[in-house]
C-alpha atoms as a PDB file:
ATOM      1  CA  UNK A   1     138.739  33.802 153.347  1.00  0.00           C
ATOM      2  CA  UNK A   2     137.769  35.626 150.321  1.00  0.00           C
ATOM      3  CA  UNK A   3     136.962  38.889 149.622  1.00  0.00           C
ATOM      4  CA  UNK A   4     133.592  40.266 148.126  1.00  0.00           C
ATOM      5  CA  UNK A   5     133.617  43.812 146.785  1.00  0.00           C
ATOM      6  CA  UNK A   6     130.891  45.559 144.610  1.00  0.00           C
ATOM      7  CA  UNK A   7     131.701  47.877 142.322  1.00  0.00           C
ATOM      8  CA  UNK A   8     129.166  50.232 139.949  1.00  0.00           C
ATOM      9  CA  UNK A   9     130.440  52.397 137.152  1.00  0.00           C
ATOM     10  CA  UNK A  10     128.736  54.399 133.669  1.00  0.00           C
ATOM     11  CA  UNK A  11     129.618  51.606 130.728  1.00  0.00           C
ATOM     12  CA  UNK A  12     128.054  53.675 128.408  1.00  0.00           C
ATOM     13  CA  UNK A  13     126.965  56.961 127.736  1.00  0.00           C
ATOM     14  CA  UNK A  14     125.338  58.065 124.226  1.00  0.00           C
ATOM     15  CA  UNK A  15     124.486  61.404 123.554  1.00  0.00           C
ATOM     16  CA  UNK A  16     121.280  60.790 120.645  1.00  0.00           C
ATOM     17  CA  UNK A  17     121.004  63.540 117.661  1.00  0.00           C
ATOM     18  CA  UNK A  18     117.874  65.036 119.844  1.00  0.00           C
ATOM     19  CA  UNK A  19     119.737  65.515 122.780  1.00  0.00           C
ATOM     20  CA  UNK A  20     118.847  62.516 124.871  1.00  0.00           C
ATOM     21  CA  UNK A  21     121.563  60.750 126.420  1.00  0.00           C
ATOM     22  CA  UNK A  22     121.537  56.849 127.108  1.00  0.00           C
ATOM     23  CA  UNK A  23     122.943  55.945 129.874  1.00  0.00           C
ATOM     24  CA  UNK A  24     123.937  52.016 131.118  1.00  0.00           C
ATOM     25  CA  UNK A  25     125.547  51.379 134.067  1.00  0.00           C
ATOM     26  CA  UNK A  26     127.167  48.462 135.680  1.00  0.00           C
ATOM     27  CA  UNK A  27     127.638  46.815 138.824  1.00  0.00           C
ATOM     28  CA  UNK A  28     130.271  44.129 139.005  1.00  0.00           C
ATOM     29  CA  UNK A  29     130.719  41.892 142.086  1.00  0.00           C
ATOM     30  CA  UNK A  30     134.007  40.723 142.433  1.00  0.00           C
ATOM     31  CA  UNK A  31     135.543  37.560 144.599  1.00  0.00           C
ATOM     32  CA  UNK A  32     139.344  38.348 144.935  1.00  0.00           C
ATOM     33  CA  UNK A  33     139.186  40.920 142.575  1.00  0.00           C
ATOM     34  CA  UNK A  34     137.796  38.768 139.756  1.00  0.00           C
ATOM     35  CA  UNK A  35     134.202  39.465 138.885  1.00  0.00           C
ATOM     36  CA  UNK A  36     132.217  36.860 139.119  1.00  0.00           C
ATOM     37  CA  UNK A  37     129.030  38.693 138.207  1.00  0.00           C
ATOM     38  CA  UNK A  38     127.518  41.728 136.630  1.00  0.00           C
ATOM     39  CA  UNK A  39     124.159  43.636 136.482  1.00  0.00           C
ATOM     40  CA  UNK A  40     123.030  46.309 134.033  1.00  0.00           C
ATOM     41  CA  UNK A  41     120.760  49.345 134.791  1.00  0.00           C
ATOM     42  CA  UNK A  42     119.641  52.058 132.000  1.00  0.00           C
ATOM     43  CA  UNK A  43     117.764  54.950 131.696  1.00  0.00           C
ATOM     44  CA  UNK A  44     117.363  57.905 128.992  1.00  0.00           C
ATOM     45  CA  UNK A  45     117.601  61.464 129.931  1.00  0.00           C
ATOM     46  CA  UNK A  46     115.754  64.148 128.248  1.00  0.00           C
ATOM     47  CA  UNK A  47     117.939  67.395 127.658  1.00  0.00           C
ATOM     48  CA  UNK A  48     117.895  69.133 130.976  1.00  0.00           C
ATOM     49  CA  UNK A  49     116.170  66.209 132.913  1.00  0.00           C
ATOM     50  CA  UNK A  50     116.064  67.050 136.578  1.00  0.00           C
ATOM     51  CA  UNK A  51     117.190  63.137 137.174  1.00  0.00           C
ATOM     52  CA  UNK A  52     119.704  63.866 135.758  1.00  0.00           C
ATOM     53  CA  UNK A  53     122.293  65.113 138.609  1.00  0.00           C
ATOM     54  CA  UNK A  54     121.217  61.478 140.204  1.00  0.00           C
ATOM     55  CA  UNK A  55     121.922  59.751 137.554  1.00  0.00           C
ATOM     56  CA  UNK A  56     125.014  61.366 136.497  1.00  0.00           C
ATOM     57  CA  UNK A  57     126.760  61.286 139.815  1.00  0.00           C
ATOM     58  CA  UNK A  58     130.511  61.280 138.259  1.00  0.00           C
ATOM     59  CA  UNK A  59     131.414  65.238 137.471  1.00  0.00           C
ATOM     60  CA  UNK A  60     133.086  63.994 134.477  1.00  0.00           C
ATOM     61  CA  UNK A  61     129.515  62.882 132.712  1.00  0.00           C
ATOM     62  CA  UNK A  62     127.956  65.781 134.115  1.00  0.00           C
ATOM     63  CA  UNK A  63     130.019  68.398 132.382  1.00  0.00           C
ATOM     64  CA  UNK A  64     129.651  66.571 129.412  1.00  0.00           C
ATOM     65  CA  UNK A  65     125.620  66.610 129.905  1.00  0.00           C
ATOM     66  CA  UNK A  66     125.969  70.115 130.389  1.00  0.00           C
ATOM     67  CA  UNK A  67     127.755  70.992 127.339  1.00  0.00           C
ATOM     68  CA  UNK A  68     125.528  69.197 124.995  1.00  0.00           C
ATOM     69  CA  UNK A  69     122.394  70.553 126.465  1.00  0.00           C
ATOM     70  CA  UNK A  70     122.814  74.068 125.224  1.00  0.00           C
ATOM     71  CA  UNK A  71     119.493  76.281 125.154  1.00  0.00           C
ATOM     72  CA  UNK A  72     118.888  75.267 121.671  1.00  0.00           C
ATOM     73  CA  UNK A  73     118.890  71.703 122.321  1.00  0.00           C
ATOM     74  CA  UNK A  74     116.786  72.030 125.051  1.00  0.00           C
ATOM     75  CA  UNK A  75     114.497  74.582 123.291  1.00  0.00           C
ATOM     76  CA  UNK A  76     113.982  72.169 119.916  1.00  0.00           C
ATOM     77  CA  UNK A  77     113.594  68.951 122.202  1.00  0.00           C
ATOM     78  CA  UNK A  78     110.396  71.076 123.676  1.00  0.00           C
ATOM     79  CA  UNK A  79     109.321  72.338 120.626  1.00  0.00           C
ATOM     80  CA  UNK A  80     109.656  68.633 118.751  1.00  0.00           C
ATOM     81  CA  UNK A  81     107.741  66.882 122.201  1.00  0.00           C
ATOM     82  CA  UNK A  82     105.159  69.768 121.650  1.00  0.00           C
ATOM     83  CA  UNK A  83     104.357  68.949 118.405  1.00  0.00           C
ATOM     84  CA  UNK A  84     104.295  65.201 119.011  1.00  0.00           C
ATOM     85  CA  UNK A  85     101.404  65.383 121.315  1.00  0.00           C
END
């Protein structure tokens, strides 16, 4: 009998020069332990995006979220959406 597992993991994770940060991640189904299929998901977080502790739900790309969205970032990211609209 084989065995079906599914198994979902960040594949990528770019931080952009205005202090979005892509994210992709994958889900891999696997028969045996050999996957047999995959599905992307992605999304782009705004510096300090409330989605963003969903999103992010491994600590290790949440520190690193945290780090780059100092108040600066977050306070030119306003200030260049402000004067965009």
């Amino acid at each position: 009998m084989s065995i079906f597992t599914e198994v979902t993991y960040i594949s990528q994770f770019n931080i952009q020069p205005n202090g979005c940060i892509g994210v992709r991640k994958t889900t891999d189904v696997l028969k045996d332990g050999v996957v047999i299929s995959s599905t992307y998901w992605r999304c782009v977080l705004a510096p300090n995006a409330p989605q963003a502790s969903i999103v992010l739900d491994e600590p290790y790309y949440a520190a690193i979220a945290a780090a780059a969205w100092t108040p600066e970032v977050i306070a030119a990211y306003q200030a260049q959406q402000a004067q965009a609209a």
